[in-house]
N, C-alpha and C. Protein backbone atom coordinates (compact mmCIF):
# COMPACT_ATOMS: atom_id res chain seq x y z
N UNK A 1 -30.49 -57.39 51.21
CA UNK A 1 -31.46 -56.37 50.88
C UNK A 1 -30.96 -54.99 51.30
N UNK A 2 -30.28 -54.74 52.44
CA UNK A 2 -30.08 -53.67 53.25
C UNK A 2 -29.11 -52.92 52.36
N UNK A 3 -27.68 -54.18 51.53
CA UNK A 3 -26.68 -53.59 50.76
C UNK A 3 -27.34 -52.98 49.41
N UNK A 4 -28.54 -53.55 48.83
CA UNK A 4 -29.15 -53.07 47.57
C UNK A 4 -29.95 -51.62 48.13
N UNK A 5 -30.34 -51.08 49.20
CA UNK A 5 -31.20 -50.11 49.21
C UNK A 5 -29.79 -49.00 49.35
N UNK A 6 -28.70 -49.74 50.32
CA UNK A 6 -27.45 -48.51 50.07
C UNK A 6 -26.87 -47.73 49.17
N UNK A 7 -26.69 -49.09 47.88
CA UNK A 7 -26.36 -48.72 46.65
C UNK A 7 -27.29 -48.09 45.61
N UNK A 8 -28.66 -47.82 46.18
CA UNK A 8 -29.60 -47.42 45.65
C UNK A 8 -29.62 -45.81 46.01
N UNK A 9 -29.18 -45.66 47.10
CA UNK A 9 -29.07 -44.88 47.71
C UNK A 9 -27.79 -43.85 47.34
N UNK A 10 -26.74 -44.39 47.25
CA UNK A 10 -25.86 -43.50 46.74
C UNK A 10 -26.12 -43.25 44.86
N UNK A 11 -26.04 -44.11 44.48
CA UNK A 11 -26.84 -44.00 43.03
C UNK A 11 -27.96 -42.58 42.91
N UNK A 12 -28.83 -42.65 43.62
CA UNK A 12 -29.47 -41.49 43.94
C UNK A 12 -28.69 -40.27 44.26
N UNK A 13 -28.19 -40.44 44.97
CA UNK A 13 -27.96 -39.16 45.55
C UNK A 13 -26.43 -38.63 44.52
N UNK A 14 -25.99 -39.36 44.19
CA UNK A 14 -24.84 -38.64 42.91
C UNK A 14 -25.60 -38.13 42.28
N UNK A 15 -26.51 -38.77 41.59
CA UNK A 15 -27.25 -38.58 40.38
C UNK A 15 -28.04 -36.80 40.89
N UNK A 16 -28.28 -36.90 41.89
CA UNK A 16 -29.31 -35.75 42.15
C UNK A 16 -28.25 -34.76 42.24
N UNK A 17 -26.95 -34.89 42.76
CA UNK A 17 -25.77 -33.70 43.25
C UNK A 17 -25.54 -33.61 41.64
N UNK A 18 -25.28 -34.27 40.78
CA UNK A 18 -25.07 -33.76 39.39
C UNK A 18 -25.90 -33.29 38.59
N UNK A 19 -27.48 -33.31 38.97
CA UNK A 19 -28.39 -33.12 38.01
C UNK A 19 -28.51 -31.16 38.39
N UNK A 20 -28.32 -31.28 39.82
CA UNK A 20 -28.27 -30.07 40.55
C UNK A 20 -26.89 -28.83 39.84
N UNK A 21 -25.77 -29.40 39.87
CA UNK A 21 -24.66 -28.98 39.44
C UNK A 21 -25.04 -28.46 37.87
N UNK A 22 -25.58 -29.26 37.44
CA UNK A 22 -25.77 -28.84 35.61
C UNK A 22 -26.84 -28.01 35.60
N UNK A 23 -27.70 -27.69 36.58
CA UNK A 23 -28.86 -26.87 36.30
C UNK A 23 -28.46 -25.11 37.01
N UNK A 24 -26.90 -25.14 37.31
CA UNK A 24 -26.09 -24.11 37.41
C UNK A 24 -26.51 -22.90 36.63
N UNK A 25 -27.13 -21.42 36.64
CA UNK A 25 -27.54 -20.43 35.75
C UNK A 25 -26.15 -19.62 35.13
N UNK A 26 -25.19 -20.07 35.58
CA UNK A 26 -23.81 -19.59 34.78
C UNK A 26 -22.72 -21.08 34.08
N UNK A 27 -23.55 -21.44 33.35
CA UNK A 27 -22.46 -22.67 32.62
C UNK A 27 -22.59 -23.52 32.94
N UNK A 28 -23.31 -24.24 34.09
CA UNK A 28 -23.24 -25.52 34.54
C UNK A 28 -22.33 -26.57 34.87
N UNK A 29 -21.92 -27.85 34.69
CA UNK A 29 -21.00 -28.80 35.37
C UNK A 29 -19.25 -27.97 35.33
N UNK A 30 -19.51 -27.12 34.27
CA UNK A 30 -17.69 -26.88 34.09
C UNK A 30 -17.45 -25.74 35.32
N UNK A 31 -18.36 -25.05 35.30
CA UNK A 31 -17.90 -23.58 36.50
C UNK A 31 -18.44 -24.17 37.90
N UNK A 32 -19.34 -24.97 38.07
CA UNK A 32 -19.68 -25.60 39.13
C UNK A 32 -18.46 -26.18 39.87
N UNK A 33 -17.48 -26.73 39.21
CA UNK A 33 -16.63 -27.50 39.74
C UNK A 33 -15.53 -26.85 39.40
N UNK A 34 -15.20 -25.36 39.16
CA UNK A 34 -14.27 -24.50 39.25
C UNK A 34 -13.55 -24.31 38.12
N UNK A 35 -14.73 -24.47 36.72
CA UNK A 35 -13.38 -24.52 35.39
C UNK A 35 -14.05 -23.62 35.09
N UNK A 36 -13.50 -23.56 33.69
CA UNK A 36 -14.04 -22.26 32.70
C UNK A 36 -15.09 -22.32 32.04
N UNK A 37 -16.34 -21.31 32.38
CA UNK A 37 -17.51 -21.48 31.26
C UNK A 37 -17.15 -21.36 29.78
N UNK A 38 -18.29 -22.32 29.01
CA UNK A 38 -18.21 -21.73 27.48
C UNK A 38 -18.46 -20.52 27.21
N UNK A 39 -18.39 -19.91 26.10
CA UNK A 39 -18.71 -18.72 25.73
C UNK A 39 -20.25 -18.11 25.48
N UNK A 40 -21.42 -19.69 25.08
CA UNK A 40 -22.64 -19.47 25.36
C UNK A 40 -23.05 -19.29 27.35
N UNK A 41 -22.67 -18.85 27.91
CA UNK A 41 -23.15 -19.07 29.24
C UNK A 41 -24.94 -18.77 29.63
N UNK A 42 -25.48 -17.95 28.71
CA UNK A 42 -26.40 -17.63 29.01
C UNK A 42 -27.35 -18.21 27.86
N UNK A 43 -27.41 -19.53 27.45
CA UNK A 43 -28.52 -19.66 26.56
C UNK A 43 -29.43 -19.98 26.95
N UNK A 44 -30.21 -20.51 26.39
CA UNK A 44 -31.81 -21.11 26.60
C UNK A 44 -32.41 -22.11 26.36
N UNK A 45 -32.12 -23.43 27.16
CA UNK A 45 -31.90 -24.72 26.90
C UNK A 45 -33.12 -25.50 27.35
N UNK A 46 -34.58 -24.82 26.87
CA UNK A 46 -35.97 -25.39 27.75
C UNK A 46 -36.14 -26.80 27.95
N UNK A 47 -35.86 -27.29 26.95
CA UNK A 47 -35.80 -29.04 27.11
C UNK A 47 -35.00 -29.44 28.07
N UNK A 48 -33.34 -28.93 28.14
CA UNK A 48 -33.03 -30.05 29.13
C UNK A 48 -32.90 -29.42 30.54
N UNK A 49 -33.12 -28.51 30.27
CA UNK A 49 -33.49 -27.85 31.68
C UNK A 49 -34.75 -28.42 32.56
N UNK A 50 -35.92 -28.59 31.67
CA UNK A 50 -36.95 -29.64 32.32
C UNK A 50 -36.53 -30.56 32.48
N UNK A 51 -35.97 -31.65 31.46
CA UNK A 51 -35.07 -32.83 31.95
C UNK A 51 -34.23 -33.07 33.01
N UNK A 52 -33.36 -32.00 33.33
CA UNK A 52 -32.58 -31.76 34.36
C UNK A 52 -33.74 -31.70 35.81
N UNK A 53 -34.94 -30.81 35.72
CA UNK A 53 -35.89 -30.95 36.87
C UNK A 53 -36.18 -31.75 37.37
N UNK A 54 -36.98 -32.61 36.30
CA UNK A 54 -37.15 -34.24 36.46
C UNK A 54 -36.63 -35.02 37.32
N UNK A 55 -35.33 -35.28 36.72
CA UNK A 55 -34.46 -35.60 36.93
C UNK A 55 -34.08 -35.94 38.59
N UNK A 56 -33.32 -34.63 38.79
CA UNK A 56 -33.39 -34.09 39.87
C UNK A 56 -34.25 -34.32 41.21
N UNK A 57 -36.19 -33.94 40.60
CA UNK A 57 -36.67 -34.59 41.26
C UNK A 57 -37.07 -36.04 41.42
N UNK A 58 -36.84 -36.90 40.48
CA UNK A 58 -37.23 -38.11 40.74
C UNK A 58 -36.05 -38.95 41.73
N UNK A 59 -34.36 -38.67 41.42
CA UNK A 59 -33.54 -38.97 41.87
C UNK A 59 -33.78 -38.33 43.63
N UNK A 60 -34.32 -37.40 44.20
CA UNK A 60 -34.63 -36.71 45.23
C UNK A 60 -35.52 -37.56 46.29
N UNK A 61 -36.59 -37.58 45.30
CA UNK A 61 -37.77 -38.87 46.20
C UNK A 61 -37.05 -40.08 46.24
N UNK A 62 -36.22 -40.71 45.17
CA UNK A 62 -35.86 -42.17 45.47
C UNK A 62 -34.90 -42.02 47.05
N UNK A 63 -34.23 -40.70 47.10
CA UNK A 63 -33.20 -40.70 47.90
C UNK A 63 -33.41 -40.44 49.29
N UNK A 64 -34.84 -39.99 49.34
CA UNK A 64 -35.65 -39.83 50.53
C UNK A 64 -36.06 -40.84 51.07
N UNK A 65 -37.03 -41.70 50.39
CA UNK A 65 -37.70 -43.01 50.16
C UNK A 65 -36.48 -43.85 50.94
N UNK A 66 -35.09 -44.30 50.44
CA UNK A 66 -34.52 -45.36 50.70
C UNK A 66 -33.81 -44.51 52.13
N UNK A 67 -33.54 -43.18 51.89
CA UNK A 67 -33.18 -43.07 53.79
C UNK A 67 -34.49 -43.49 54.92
N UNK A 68 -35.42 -42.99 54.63
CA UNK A 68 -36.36 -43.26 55.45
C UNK A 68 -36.65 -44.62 55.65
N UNK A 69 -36.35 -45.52 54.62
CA UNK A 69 -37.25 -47.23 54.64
C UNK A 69 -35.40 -47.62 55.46
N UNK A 70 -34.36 -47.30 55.29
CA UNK A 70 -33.14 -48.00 55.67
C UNK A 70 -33.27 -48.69 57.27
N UNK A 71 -33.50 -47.73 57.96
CA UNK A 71 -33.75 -48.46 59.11
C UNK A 71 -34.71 -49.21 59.36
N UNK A 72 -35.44 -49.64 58.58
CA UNK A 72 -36.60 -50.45 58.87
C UNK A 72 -36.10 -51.69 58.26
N UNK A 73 -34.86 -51.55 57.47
CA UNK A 73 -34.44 -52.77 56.84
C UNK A 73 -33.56 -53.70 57.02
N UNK A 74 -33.64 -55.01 57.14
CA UNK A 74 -32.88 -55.68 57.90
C UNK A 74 -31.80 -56.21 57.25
């Protein structure tokens, strides 16, 4: 049980460091990680930008949730 809440756990927490990285206000995953933006850098992407929130936050609570329950788990 203890190895499934770990892997639950890192699962989370990538997921949230990348959802974070793409919601970047200059280009997202490519300049985040030191490459070159596209040439749109500044568009207006309302959908997946909420998606990206979501996201973000749901991956956030799971990642809270399984640090906090870990030690209780045997």
């Amino acid at each position: 049980m203890r190895s499934i809440v770990l892997i639950l756990m890192v699962i989370a927490g990538v997921v949230f460091a990348g959802s974070v990285m793409l919601m970047s206000p200059k280009g997202g995953l490519g300049v985040a990680l030191g490459g070159v933006s596209s040439s749109n850098e500044y568009g207006s992407k309302k959908s997946l930008e909420s998606t990206l929130k979501k996201t973000a936050t749901a991956s956030l609570v799971v990642f809270l949730m399984t640090a906090i329950a870990l030690p209780y788990i045997s």
